[in-house]
PDB file of N, CA and C in Angstrom:
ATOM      1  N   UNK A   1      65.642   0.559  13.743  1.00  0.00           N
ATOM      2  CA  UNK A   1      66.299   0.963  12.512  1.00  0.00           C
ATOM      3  C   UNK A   1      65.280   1.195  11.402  1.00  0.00           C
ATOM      4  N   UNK A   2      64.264   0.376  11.487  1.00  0.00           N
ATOM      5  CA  UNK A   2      63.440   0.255  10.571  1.00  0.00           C
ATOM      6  C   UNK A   2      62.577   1.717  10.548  1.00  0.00           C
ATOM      7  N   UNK A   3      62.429   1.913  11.824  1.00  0.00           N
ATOM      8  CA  UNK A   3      61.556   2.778  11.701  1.00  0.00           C
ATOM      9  C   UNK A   3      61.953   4.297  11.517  1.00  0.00           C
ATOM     10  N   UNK A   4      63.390   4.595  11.768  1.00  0.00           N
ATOM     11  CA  UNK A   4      64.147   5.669  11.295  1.00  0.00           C
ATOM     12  C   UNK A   4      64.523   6.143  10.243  1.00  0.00           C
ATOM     13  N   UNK A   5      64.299   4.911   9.042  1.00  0.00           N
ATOM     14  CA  UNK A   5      64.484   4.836   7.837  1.00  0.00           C
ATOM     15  C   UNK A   5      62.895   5.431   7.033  1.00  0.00           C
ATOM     16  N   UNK A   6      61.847   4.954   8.133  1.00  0.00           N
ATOM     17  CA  UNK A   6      60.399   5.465   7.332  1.00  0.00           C
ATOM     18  C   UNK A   6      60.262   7.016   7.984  1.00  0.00           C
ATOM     19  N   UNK A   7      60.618   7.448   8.575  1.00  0.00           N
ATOM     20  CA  UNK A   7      60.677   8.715   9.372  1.00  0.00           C
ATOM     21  C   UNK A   7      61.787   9.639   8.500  1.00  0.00           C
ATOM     22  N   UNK A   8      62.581   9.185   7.753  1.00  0.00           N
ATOM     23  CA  UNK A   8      63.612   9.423   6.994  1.00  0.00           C
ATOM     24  C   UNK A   8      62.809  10.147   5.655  1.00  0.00           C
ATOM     25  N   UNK A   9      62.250   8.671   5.563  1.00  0.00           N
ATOM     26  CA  UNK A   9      61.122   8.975   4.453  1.00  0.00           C
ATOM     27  C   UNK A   9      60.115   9.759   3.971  1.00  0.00           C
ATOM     28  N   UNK A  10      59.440   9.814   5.194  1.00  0.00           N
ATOM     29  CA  UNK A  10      58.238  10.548   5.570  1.00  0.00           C
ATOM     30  C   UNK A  10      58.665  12.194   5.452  1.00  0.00           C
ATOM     31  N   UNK A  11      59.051  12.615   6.058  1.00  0.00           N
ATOM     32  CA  UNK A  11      60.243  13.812   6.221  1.00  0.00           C
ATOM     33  C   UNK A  11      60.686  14.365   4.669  1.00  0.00           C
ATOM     34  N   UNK A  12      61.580  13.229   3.687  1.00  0.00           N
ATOM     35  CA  UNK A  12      62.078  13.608   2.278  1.00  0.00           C
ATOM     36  C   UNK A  12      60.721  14.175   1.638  1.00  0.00           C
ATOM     37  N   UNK A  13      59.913  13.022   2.027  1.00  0.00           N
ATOM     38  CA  UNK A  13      58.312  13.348   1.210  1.00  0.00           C
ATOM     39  C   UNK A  13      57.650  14.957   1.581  1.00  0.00           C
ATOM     40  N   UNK A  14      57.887  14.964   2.838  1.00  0.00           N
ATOM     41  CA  UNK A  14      57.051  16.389   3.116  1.00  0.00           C
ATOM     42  C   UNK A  14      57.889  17.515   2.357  1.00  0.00           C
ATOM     43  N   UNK A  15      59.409  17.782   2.647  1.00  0.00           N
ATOM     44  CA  UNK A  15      60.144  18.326   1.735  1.00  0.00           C
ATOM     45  C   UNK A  15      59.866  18.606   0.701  1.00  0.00           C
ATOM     46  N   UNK A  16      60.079  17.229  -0.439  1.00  0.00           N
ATOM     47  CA  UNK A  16      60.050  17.593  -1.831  1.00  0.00           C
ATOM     48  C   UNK A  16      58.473  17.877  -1.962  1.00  0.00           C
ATOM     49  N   UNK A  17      57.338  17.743  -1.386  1.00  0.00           N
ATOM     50  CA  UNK A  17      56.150  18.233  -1.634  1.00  0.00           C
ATOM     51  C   UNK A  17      55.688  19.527  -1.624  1.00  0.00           C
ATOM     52  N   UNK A  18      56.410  19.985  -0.777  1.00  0.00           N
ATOM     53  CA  UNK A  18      56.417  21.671  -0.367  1.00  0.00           C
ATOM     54  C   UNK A  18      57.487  22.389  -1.521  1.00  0.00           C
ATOM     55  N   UNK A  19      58.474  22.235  -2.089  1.00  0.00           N
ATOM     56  CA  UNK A  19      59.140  22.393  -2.964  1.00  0.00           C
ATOM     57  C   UNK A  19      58.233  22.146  -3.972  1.00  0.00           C
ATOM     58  N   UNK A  20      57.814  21.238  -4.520  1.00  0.00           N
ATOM     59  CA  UNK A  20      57.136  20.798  -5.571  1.00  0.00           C
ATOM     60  C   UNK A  20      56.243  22.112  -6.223  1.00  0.00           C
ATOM     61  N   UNK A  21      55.400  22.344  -4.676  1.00  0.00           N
ATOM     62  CA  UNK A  21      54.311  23.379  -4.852  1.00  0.00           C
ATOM     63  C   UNK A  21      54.245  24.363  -4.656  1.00  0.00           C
ATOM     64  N   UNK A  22      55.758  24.884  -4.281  1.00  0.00           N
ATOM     65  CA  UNK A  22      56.388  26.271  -4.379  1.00  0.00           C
ATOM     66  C   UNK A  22      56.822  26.714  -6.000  1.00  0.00           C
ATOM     67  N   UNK A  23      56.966  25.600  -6.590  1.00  0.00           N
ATOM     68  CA  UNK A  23      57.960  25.628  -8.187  1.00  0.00           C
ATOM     69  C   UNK A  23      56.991  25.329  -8.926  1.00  0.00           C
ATOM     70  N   UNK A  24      55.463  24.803  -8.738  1.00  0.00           N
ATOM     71  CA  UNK A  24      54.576  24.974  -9.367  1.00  0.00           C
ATOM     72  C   UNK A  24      53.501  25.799  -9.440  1.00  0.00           C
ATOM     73  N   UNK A  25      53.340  26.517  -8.603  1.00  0.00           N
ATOM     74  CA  UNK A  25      52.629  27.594  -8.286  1.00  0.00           C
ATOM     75  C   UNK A  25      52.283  28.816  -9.584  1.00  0.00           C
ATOM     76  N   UNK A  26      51.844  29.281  -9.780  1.00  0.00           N
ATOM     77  CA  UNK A  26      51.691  30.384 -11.113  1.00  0.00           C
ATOM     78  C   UNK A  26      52.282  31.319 -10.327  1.00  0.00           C
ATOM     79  N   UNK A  27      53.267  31.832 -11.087  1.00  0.00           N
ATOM     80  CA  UNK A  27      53.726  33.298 -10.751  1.00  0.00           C
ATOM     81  C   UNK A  27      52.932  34.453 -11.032  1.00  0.00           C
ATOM     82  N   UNK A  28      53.148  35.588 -10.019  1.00  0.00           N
ATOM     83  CA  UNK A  28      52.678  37.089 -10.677  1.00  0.00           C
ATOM     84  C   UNK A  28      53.464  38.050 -11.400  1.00  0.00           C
ATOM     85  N   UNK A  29      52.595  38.722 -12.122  1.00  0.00           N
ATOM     86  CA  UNK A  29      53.927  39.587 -12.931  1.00  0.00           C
ATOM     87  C   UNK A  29      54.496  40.965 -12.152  1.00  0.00           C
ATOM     88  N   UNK A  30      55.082  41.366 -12.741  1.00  0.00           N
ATOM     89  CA  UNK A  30      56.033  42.201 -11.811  1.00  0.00           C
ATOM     90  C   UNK A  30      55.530  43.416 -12.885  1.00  0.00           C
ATOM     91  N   UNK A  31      54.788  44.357 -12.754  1.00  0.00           N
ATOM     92  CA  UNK A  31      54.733  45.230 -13.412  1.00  0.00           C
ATOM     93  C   UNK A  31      55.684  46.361 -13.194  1.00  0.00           C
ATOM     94  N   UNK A  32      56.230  46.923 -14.055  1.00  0.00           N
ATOM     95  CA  UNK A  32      57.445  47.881 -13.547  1.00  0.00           C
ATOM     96  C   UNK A  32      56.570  49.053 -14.785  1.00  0.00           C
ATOM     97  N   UNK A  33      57.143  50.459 -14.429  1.00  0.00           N
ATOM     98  CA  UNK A  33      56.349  51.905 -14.947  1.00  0.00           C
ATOM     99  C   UNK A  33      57.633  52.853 -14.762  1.00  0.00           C
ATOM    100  N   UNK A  34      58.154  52.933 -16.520  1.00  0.00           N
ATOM    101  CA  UNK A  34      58.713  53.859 -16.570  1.00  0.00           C
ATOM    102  C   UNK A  34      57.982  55.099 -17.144  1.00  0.00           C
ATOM    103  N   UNK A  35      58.511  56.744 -16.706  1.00  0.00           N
ATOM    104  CA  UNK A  35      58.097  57.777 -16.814  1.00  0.00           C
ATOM    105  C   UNK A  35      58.776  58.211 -17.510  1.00  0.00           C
ATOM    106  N   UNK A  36      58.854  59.153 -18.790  1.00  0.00           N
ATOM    107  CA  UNK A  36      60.202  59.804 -19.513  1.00  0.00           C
ATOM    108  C   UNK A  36      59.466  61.278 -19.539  1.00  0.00           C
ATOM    109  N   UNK A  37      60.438  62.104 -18.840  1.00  0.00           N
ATOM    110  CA  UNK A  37      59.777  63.732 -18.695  1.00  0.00           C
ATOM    111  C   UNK A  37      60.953  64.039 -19.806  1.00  0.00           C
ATOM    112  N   UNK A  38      60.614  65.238 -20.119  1.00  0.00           N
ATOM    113  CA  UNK A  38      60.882  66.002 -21.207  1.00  0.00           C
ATOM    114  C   UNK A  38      61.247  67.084 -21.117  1.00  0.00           C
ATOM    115  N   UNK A  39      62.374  68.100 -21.380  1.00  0.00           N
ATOM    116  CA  UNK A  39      62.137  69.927 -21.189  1.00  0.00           C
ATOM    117  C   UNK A  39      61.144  69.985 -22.032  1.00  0.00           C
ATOM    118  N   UNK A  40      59.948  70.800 -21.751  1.00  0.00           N
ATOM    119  CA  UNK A  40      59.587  71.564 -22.790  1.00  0.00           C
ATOM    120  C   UNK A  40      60.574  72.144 -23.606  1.00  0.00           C
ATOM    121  N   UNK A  41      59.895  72.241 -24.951  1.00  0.00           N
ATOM    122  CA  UNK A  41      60.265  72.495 -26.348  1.00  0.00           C
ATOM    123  C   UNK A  41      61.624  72.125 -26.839  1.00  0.00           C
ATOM    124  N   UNK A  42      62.014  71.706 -26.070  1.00  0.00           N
ATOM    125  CA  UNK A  42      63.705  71.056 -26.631  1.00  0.00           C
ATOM    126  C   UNK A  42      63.666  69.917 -27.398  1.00  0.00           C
ATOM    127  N   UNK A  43      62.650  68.630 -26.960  1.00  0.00           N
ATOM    128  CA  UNK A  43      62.949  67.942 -27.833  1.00  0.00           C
ATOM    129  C   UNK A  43      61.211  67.334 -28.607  1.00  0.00           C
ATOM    130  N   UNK A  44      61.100  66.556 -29.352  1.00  0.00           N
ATOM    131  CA  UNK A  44      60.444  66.734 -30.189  1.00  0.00           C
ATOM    132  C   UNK A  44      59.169  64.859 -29.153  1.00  0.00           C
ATOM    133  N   UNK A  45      58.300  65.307 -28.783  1.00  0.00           N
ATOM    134  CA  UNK A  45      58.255  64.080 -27.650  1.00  0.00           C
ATOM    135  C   UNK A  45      57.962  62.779 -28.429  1.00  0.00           C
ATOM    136  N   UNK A  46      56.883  62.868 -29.650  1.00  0.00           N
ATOM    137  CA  UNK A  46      56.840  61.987 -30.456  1.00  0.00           C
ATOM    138  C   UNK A  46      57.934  61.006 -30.754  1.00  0.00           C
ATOM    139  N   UNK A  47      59.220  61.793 -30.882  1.00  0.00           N
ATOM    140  CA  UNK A  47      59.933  60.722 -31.863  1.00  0.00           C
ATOM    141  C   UNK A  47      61.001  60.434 -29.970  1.00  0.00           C
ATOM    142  N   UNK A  48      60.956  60.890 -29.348  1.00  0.00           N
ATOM    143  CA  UNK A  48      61.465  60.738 -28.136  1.00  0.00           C
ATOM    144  C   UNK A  48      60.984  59.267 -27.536  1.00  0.00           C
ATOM    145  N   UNK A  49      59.369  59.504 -27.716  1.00  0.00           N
ATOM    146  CA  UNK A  49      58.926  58.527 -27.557  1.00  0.00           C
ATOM    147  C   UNK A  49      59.288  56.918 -28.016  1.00  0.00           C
ATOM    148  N   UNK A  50      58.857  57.348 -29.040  1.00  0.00           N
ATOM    149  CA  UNK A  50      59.622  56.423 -29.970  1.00  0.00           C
ATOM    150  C   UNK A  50      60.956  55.668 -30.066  1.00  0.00           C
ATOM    151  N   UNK A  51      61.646  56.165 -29.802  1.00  0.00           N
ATOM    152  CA  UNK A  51      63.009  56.146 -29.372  1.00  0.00           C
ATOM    153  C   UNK A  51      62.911  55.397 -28.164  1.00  0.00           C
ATOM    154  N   UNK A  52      62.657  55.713 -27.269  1.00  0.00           N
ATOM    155  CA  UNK A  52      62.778  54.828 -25.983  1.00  0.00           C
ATOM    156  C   UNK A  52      62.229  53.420 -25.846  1.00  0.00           C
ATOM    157  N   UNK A  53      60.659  53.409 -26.544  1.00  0.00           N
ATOM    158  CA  UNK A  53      60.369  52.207 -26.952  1.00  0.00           C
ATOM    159  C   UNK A  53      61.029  51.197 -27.420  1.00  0.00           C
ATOM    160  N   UNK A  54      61.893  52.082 -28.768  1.00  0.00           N
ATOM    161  CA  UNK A  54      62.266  50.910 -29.058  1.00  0.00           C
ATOM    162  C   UNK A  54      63.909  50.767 -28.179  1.00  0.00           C
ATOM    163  N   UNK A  55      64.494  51.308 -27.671  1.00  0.00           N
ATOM    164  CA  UNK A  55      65.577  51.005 -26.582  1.00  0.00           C
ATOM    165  C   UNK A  55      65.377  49.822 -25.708  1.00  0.00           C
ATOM    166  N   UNK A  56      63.836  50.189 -25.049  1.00  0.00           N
ATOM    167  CA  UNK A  56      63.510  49.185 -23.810  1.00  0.00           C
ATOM    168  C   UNK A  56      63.245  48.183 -24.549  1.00  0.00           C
ATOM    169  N   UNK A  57      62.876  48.079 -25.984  1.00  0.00           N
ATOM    170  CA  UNK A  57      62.527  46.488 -26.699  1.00  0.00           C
ATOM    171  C   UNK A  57      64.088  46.177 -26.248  1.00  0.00           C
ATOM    172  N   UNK A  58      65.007  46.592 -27.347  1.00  0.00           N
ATOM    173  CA  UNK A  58      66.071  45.880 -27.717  1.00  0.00           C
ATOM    174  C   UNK A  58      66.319  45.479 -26.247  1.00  0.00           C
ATOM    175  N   UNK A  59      66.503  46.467 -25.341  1.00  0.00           N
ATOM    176  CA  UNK A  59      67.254  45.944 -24.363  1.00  0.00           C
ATOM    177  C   UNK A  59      66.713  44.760 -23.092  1.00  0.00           C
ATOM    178  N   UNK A  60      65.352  44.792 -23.359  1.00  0.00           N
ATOM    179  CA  UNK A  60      64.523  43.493 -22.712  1.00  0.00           C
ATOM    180  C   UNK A  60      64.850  42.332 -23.440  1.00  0.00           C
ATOM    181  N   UNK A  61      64.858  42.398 -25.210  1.00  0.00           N
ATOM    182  CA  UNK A  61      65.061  41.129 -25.852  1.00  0.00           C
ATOM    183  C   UNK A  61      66.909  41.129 -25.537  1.00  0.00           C
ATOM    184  N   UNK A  62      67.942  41.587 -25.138  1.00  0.00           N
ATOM    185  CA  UNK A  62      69.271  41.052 -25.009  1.00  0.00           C
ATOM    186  C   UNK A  62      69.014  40.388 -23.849  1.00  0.00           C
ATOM    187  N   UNK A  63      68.306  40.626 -22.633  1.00  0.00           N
ATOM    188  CA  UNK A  63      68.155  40.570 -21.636  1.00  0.00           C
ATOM    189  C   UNK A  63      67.686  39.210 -21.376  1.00  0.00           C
ATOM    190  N   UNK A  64      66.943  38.799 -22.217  1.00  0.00           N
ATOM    191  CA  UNK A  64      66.153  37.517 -22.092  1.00  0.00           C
ATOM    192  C   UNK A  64      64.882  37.265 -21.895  1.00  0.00           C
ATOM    193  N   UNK A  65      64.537  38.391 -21.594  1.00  0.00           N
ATOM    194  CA  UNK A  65      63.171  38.847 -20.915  1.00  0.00           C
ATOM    195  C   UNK A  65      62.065  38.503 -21.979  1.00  0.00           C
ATOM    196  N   UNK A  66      61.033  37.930 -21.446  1.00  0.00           N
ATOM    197  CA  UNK A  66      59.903  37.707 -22.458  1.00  0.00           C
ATOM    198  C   UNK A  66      58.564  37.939 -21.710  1.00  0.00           C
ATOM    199  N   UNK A  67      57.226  37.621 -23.308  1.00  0.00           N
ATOM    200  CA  UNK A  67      56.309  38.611 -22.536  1.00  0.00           C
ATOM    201  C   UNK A  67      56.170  40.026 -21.920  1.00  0.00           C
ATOM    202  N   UNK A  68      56.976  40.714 -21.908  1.00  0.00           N
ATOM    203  CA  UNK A  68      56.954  42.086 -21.630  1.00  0.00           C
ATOM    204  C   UNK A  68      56.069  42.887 -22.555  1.00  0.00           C
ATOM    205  N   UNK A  69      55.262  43.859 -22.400  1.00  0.00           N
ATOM    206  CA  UNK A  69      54.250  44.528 -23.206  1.00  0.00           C
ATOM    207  C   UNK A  69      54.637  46.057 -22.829  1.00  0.00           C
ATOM    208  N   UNK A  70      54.987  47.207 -23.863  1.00  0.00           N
ATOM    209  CA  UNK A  70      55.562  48.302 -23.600  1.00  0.00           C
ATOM    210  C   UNK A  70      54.035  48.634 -24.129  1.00  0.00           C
ATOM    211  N   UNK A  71      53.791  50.323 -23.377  1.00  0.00           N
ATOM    212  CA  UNK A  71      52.567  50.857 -24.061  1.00  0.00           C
ATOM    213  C   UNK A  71      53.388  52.113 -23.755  1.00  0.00           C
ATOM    214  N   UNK A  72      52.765  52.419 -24.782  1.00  0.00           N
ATOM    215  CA  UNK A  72      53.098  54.257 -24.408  1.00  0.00           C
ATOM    216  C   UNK A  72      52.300  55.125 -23.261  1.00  0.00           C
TER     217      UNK A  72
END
């Protein structure tokens, strides 16, 4: 009995250790690359630009999302 109980043990330990150092691990970032094409001369790309920037802000900050870095 005794010894099914340390085997019990031994076992929980290897578990939560491997967990431990799965949930502590440093994550990588997920870089994601959006493209915004344009018709020529229809729209004005500057302020297009602009515009989308700030879309993907707002909609990363509802989102929850942090750390995110937009570049043009």
């Amino acid at each position: 009995m005794r010894q099914r109980s340390i085997a019990g043990i031994v076992i929980l330990l290897v578990v939560a250790s491997g967990l431990a150092c799965s949930v502590l691990r440093p994550k990588k970032s997920l870089p994601w690359h959006v493209i915004l094409k344009l018709d020529d001369g229809q729209y004005d790309h500057d302020a297009a630009v602009k515009l989308t920037v700030n879309v993907l802000k707002t909609r990363l900050n509802a989102a929850g999302v942090y750390n995110f870095e937009i570049q043009r």
